[in-house]
PDB file of N, CA and C in Angstrom:
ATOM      1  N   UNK A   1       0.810  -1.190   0.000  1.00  0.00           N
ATOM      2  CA  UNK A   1       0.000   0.000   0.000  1.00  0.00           C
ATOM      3  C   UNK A   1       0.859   1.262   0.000  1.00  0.00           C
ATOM      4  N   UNK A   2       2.134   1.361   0.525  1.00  0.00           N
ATOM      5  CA  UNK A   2       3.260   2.462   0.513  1.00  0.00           C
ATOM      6  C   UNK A   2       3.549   2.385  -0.485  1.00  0.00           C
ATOM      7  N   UNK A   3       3.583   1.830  -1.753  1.00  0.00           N
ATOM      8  CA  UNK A   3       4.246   1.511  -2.758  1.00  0.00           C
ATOM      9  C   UNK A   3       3.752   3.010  -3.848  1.00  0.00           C
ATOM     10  N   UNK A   4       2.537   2.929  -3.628  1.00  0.00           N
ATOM     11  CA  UNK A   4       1.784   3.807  -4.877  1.00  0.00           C
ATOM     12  C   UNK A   4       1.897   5.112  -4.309  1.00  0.00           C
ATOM     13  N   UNK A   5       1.968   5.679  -3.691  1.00  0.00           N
ATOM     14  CA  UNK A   5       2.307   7.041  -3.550  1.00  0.00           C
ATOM     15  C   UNK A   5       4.379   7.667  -4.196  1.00  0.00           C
ATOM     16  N   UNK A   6       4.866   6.365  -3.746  1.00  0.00           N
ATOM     17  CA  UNK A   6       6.250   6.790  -3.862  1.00  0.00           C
ATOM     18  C   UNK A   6       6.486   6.103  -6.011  1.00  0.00           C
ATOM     19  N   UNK A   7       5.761   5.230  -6.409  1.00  0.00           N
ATOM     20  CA  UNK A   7       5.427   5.506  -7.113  1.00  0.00           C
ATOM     21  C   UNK A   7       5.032   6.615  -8.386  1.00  0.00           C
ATOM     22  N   UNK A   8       4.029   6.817  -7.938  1.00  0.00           N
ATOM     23  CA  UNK A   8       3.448   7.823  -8.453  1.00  0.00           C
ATOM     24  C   UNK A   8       4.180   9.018  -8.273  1.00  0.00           C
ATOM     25  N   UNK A   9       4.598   9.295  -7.169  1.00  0.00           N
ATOM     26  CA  UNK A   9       6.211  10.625  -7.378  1.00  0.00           C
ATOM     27  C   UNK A   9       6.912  10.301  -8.231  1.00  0.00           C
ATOM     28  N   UNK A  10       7.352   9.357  -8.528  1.00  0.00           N
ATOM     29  CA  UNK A  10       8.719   8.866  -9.665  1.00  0.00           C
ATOM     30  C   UNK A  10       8.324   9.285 -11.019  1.00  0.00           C
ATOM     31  N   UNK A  11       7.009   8.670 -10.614  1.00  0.00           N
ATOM     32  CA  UNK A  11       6.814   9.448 -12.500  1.00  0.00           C
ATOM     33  C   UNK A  11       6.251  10.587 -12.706  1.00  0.00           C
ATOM     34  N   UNK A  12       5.368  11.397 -11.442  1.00  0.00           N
ATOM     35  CA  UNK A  12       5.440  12.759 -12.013  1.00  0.00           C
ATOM     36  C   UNK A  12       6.942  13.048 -12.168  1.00  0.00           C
ATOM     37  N   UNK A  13       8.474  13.049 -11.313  1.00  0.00           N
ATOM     38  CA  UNK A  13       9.289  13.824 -11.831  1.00  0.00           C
ATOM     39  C   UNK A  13      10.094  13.173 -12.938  1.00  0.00           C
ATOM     40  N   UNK A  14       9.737  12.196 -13.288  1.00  0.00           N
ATOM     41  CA  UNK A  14      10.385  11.544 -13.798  1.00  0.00           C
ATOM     42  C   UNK A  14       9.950  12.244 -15.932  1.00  0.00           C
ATOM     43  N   UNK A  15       8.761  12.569 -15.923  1.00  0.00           N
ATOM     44  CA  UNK A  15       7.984  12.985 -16.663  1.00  0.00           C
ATOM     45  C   UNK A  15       8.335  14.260 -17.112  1.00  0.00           C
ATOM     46  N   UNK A  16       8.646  15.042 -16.061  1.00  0.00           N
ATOM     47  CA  UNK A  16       8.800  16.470 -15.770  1.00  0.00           C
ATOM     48  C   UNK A  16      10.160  16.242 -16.166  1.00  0.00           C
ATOM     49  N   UNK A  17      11.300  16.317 -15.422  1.00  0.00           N
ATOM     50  CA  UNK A  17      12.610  15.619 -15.897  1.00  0.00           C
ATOM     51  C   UNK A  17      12.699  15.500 -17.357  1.00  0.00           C
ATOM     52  N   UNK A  18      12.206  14.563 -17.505  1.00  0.00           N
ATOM     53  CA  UNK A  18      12.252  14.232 -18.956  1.00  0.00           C
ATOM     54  C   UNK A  18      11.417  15.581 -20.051  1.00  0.00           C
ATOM     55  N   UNK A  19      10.562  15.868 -20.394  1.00  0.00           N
ATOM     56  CA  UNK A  19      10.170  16.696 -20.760  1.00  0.00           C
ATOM     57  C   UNK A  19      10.935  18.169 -21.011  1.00  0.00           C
ATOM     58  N   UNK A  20      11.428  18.633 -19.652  1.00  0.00           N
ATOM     59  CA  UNK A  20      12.216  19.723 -19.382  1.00  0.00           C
ATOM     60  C   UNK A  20      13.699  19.723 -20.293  1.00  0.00           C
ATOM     61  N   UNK A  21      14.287  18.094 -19.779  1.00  0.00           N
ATOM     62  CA  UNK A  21      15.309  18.244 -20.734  1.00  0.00           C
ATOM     63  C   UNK A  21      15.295  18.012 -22.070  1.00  0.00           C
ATOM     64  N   UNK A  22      14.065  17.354 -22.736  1.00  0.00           N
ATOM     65  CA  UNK A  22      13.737  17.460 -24.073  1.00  0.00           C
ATOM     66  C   UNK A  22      13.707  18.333 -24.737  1.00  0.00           C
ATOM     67  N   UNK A  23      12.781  19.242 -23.655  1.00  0.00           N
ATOM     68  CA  UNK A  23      12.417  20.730 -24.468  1.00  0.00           C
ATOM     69  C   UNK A  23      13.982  21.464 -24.914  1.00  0.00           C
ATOM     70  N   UNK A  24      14.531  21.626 -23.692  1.00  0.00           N
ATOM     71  CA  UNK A  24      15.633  21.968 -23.796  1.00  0.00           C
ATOM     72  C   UNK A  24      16.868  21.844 -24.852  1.00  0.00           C
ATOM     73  N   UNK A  25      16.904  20.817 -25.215  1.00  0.00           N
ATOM     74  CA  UNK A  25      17.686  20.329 -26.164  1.00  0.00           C
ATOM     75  C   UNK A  25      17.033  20.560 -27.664  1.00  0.00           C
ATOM     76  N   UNK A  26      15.732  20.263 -27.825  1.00  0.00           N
ATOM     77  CA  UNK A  26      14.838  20.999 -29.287  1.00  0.00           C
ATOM     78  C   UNK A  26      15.336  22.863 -29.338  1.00  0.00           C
ATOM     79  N   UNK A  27      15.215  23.163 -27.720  1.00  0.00           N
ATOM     80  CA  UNK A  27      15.306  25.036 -28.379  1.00  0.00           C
ATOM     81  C   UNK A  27      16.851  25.036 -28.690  1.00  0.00           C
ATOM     82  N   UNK A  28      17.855  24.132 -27.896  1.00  0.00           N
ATOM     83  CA  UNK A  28      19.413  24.850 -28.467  1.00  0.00           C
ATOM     84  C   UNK A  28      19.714  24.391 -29.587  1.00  0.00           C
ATOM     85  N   UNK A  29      19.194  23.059 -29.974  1.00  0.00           N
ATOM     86  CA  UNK A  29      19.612  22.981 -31.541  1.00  0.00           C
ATOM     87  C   UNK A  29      18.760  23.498 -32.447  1.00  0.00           C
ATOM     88  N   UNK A  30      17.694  24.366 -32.157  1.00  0.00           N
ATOM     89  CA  UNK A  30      16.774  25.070 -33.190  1.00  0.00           C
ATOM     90  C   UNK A  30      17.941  26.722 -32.880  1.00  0.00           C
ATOM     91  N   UNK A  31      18.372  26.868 -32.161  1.00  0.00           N
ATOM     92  CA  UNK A  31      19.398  27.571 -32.082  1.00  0.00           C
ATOM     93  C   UNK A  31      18.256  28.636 -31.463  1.00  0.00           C
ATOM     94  N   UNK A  32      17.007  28.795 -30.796  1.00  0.00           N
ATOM     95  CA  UNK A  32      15.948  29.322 -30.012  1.00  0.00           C
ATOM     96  C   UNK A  32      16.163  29.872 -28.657  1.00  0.00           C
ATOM     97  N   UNK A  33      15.939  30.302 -28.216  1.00  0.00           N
ATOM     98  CA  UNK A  33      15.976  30.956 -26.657  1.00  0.00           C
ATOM     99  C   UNK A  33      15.718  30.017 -25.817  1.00  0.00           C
ATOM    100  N   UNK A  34      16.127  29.387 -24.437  1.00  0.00           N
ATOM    101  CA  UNK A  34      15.256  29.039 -23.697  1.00  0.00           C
ATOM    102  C   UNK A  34      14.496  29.377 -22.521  1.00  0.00           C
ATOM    103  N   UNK A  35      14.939  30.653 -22.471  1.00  0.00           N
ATOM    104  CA  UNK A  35      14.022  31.906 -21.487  1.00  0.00           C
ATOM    105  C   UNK A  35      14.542  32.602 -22.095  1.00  0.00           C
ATOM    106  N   UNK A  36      13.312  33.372 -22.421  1.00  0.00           N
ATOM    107  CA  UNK A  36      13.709  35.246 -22.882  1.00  0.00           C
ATOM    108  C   UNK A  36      14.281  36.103 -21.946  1.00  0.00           C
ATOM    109  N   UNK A  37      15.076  36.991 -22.498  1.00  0.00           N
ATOM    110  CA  UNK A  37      15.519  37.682 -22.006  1.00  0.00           C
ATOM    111  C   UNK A  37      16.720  37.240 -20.659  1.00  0.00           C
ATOM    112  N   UNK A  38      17.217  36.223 -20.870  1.00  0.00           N
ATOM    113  CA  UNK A  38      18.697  35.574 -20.241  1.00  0.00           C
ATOM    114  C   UNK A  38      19.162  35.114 -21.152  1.00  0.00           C
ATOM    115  N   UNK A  39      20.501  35.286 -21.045  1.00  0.00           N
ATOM    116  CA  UNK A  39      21.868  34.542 -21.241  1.00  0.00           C
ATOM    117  C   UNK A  39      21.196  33.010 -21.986  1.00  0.00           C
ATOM    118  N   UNK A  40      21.895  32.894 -23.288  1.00  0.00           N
ATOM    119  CA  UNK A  40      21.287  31.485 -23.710  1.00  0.00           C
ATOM    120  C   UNK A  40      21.857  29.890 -22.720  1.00  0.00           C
ATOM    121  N   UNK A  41      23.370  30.243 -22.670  1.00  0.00           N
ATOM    122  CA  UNK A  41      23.986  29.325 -21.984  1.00  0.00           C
ATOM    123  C   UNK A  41      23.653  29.169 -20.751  1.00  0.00           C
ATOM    124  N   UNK A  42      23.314  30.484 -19.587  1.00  0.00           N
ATOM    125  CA  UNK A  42      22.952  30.023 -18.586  1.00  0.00           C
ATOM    126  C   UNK A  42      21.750  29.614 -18.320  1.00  0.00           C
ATOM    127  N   UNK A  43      20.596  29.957 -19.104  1.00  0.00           N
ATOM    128  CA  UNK A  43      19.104  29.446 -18.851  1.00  0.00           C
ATOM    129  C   UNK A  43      19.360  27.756 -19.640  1.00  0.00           C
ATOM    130  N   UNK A  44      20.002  27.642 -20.573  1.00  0.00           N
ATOM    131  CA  UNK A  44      20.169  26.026 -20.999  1.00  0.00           C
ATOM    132  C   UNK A  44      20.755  25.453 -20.070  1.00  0.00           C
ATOM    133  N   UNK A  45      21.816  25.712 -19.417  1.00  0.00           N
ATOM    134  CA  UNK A  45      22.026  25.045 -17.963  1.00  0.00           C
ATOM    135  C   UNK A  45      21.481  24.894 -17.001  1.00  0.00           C
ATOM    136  N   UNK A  46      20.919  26.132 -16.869  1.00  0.00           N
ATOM    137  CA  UNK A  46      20.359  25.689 -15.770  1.00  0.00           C
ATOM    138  C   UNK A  46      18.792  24.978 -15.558  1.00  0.00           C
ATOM    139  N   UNK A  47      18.104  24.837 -16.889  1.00  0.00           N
ATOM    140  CA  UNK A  47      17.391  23.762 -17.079  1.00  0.00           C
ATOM    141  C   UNK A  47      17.573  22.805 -17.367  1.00  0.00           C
ATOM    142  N   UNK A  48      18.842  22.258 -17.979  1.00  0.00           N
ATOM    143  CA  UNK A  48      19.625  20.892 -18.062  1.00  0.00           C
ATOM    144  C   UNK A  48      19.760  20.628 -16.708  1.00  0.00           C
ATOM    145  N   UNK A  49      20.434  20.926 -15.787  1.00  0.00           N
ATOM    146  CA  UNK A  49      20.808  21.076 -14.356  1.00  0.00           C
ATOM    147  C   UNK A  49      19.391  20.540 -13.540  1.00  0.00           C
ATOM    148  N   UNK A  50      18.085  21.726 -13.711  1.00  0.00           N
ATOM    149  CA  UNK A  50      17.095  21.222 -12.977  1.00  0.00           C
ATOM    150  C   UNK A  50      15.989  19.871 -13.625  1.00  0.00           C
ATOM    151  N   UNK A  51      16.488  19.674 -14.847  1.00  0.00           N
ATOM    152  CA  UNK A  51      15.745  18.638 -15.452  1.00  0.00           C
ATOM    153  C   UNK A  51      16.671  17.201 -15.295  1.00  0.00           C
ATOM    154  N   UNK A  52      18.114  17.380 -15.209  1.00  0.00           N
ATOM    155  CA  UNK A  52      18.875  16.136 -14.563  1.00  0.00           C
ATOM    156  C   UNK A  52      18.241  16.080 -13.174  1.00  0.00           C
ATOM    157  N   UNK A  53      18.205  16.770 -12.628  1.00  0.00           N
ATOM    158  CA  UNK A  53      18.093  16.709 -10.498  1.00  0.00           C
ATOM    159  C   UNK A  53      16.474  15.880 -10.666  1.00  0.00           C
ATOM    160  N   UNK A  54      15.406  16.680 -11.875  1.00  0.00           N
ATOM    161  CA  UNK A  54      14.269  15.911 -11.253  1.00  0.00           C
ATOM    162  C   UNK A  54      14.100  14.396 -12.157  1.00  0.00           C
ATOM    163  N   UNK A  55      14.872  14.281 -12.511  1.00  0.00           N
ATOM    164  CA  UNK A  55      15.101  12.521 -12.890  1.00  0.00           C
ATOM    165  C   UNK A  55      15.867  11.869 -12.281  1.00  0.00           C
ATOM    166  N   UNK A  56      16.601  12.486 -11.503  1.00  0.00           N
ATOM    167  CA  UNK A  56      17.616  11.808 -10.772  1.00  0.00           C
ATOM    168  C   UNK A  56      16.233  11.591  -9.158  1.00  0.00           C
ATOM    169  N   UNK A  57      15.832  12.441  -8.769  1.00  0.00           N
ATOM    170  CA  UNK A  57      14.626  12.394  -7.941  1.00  0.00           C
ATOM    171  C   UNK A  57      13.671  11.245  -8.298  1.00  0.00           C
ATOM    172  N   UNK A  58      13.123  11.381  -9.537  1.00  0.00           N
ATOM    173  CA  UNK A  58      12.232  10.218  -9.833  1.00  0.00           C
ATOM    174  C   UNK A  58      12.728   9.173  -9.592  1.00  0.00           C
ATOM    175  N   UNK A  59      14.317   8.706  -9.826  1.00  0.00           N
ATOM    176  CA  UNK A  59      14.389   7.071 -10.378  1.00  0.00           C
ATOM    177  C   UNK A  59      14.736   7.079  -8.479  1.00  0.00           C
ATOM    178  N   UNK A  60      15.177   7.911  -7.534  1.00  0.00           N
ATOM    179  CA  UNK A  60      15.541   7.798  -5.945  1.00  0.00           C
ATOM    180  C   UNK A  60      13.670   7.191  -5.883  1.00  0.00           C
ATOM    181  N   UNK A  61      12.645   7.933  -6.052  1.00  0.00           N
ATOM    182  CA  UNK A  61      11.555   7.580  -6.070  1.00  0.00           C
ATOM    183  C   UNK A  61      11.176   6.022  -5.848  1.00  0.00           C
ATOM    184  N   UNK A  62      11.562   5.832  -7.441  1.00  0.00           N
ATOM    185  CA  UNK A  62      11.637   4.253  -7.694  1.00  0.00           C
ATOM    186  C   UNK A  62      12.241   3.370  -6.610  1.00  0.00           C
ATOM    187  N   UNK A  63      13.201   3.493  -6.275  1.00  0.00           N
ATOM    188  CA  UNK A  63      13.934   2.812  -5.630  1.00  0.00           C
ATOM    189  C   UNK A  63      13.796   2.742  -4.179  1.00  0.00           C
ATOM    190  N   UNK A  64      12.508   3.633  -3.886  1.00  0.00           N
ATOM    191  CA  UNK A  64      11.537   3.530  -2.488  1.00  0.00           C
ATOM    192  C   UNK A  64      10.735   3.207  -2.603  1.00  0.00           C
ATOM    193  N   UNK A  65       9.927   2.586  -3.836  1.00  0.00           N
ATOM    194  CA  UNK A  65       8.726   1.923  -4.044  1.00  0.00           C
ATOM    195  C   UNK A  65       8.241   0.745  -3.919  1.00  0.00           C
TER     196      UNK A  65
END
């Protein structure tokens, strides 16, 4: 019964994670912004950065399920 809550966290971030760094990688090789109005390199990092941490979160998830 503990299983499905810790679960179900894994793959919302796991989703999110994934997504985030997808997006991410479509705007720098469309050569696109990935927040307006910042620095291209530091907003691509630092959504690479927070889209590694929430997959790295999801699969910790997993591994409490």
């Amino acid at each position: 019964m503990e299983n499905g809550p810790a679960i179900f966290a894994g793959v919302v971030f796991a989703l999110f994670g994934g997504g985030l760094v997808s997006w991410t990688v479509v705007r720098v090789r469309q050569g696109e912004p990935v927040a307006h109005g910042v620095n291209r390199v530091a907003s691509a990092t630092l959504t690479s950065v927070a889209g590694s941490a929430a997959l790295a979160l999801g699969m910790w998830c997993f591994t409490r399920g």
